[in-house]
Protein backbone atom coordinates (compact mmCIF):
# COMPACT_ATOMS: atom_id res chain seq x y z
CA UNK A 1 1.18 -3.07 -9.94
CA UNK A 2 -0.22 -5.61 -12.34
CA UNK A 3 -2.57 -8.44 -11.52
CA UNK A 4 -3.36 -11.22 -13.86
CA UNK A 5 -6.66 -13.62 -13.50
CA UNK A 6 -7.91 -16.57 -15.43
CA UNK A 7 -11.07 -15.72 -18.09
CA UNK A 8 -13.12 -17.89 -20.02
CA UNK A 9 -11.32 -17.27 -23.38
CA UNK A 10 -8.78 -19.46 -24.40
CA UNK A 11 -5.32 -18.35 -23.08
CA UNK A 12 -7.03 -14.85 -22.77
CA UNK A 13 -6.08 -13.08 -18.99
CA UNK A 14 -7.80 -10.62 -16.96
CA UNK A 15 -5.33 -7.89 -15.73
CA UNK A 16 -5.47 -5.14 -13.59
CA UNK A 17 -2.83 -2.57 -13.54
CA UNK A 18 -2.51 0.56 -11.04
CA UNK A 19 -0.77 3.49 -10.16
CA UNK A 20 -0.89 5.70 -6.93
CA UNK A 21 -1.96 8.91 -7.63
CA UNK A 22 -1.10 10.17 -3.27
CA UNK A 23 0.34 7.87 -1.37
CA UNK A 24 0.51 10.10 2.00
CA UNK A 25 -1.98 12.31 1.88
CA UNK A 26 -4.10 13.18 3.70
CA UNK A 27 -2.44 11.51 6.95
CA UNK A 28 -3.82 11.96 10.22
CA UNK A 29 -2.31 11.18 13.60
CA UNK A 30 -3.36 9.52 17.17
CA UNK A 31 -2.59 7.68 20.04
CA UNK A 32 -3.27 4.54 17.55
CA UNK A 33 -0.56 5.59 14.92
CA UNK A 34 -0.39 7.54 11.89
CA UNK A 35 -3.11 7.00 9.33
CA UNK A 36 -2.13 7.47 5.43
CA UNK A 37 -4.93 7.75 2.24
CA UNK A 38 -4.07 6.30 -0.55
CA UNK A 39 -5.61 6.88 -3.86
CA UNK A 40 -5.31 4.92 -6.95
CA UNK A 41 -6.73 4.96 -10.13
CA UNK A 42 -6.11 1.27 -12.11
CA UNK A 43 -8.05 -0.02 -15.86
CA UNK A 44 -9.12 -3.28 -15.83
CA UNK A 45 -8.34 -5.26 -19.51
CA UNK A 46 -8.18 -8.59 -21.21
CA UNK A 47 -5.12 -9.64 -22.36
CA UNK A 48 -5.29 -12.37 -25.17
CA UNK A 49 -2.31 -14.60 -26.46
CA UNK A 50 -1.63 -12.67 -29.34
CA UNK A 51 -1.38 -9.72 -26.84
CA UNK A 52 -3.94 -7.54 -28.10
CA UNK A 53 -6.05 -5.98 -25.05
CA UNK A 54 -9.79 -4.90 -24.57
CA UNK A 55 -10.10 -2.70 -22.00
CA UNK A 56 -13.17 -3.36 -19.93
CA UNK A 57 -12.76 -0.28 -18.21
CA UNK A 58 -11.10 1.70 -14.90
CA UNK A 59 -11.81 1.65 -11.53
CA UNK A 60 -10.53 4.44 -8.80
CA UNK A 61 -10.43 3.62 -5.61
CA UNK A 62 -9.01 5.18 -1.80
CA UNK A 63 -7.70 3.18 0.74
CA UNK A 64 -6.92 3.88 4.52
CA UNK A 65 -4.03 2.10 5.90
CA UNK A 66 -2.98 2.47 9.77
CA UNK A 67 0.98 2.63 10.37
CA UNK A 68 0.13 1.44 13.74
CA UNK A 69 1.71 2.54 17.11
CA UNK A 70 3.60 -0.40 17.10
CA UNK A 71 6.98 1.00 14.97
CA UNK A 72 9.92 0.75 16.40
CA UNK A 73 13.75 1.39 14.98
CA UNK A 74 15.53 -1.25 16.47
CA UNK A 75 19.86 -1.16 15.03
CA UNK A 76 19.22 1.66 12.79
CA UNK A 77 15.95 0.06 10.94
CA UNK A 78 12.35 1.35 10.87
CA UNK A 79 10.03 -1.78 11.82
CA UNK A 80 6.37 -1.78 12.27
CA UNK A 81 3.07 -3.26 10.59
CA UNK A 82 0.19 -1.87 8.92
CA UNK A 83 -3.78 -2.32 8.96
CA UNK A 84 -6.09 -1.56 6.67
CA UNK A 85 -8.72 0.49 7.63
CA UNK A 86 -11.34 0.88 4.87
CA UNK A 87 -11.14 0.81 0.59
CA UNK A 88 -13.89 2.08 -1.32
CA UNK A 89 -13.75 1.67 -4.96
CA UNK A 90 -15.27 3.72 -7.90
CA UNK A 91 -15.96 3.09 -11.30
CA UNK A 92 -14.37 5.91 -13.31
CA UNK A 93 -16.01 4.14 -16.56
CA UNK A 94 -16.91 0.80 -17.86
CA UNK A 95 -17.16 -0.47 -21.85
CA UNK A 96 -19.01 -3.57 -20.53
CA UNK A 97 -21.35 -2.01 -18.34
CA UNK A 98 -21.92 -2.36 -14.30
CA UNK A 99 -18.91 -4.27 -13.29
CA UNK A 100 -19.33 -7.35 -11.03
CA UNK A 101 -18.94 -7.70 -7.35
CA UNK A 102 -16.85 -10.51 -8.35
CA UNK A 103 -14.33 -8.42 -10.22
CA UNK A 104 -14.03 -5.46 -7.56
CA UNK A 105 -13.52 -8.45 -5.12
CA UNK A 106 -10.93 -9.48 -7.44
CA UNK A 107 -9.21 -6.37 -7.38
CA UNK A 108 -9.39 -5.77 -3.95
CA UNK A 109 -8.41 -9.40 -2.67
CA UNK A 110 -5.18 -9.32 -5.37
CA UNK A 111 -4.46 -5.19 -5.47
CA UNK A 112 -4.87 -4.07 -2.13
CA UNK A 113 -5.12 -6.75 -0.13
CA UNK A 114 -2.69 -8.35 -1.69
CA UNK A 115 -0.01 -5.61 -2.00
CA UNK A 116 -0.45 -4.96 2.06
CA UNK A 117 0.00 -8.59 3.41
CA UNK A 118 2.18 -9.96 0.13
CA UNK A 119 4.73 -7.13 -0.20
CA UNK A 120 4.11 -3.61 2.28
CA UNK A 121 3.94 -6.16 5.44
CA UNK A 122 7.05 -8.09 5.11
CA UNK A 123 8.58 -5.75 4.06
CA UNK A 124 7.94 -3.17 7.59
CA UNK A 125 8.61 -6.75 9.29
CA UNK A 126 12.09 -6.91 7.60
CA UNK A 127 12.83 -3.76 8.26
CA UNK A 128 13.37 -0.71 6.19
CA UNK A 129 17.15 0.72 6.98
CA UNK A 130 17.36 4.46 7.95
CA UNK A 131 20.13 6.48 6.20
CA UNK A 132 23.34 6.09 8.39
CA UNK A 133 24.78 9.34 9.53
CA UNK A 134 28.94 9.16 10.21
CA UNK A 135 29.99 9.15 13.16
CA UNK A 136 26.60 9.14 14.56
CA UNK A 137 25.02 5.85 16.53
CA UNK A 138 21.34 5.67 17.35
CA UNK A 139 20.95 4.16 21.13
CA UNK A 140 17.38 4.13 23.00
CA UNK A 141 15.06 5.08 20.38
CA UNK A 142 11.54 4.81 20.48
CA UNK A 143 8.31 6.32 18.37
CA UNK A 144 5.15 7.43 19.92
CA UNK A 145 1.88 8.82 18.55
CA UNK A 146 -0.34 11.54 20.05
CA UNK A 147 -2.44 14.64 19.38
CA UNK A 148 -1.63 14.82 15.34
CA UNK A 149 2.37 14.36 16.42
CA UNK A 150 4.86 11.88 15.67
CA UNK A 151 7.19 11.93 18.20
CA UNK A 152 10.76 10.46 17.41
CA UNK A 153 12.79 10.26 20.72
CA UNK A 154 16.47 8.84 20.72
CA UNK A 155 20.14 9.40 21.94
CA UNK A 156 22.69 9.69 20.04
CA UNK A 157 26.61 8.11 20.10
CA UNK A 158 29.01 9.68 18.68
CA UNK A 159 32.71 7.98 17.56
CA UNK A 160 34.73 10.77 16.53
């Protein structure tokens, strides 16, 4: 993922660009849903026109989103929303010293904030299509959470 924000040199950008490094693990599981870590590590830079960079440095950080209890697969399609829970960011190294509550507020706001409400919401809203199975229908199905289980209970229709 790559962020880009406005800097006080001429046509000069700040970006922020991130991988995950776990996206599932560890996960834990209650009557609230299933809850995921994810870590990322992400260097912060200045981009200028000419496209030369100075990298100001990179940031880790872990995140704990809740796939809450409300998923559902409604006509074959895995719907639900997520929360986050907590982020706590680290500064792996800097070249410009302490960084700014400004910038990690940047970061956060844009990178994780962003990327749950702008892109990982709608898209559990929309609907993420399970693989279809021949011959096979889904009827009745519902999710639950309990006890460090997910518990995935449906019929099934067959059309031979």
């Amino acid at each position: 993922m790559v962020s880009t924000y406005s800097t006080p040199f001429p046509g000069a950008s700040l970006q922020f660009e991130s991988n995950a490094t776990a996206a599932v693990a560890p996960i834990a599981v209650n009557s609230s849903g299933v809850f995921a870590t994810l870590r990322t590590n992400g260097t912060l830079e200045v981009l200028f026109p000419d496209q030369t960079r100075y990298d100001l440095g990179d940031i880790g950080s872990e995140t704990v989103v809740l796939l809450e209890d409300s998923f559902r697969i409604e006509n074959n399609t895995l719907r639900g929303e997520a929360k986050l829970i907590s982020t706590h960011f680290s500064v792996i190294y800097s070249s410009i010293g302490p960084f700014t509550k400004y910038l990690l507020n940047l970061v956060w706001r844009d990178g994780v904030f962003g990327v749950m409400n702008g892109i990982i919401n709608p898209l559990l809203k929309k609907g993420i299509p399970l693989p279809a199975i021949e011959h096979v229908a889904l009827q009745n199905s519902s999710i639950s959470f309990a006890d460090d289980e997910v518990i995935l209970c449906s019929d099934f229709v067959l059309s031979l």
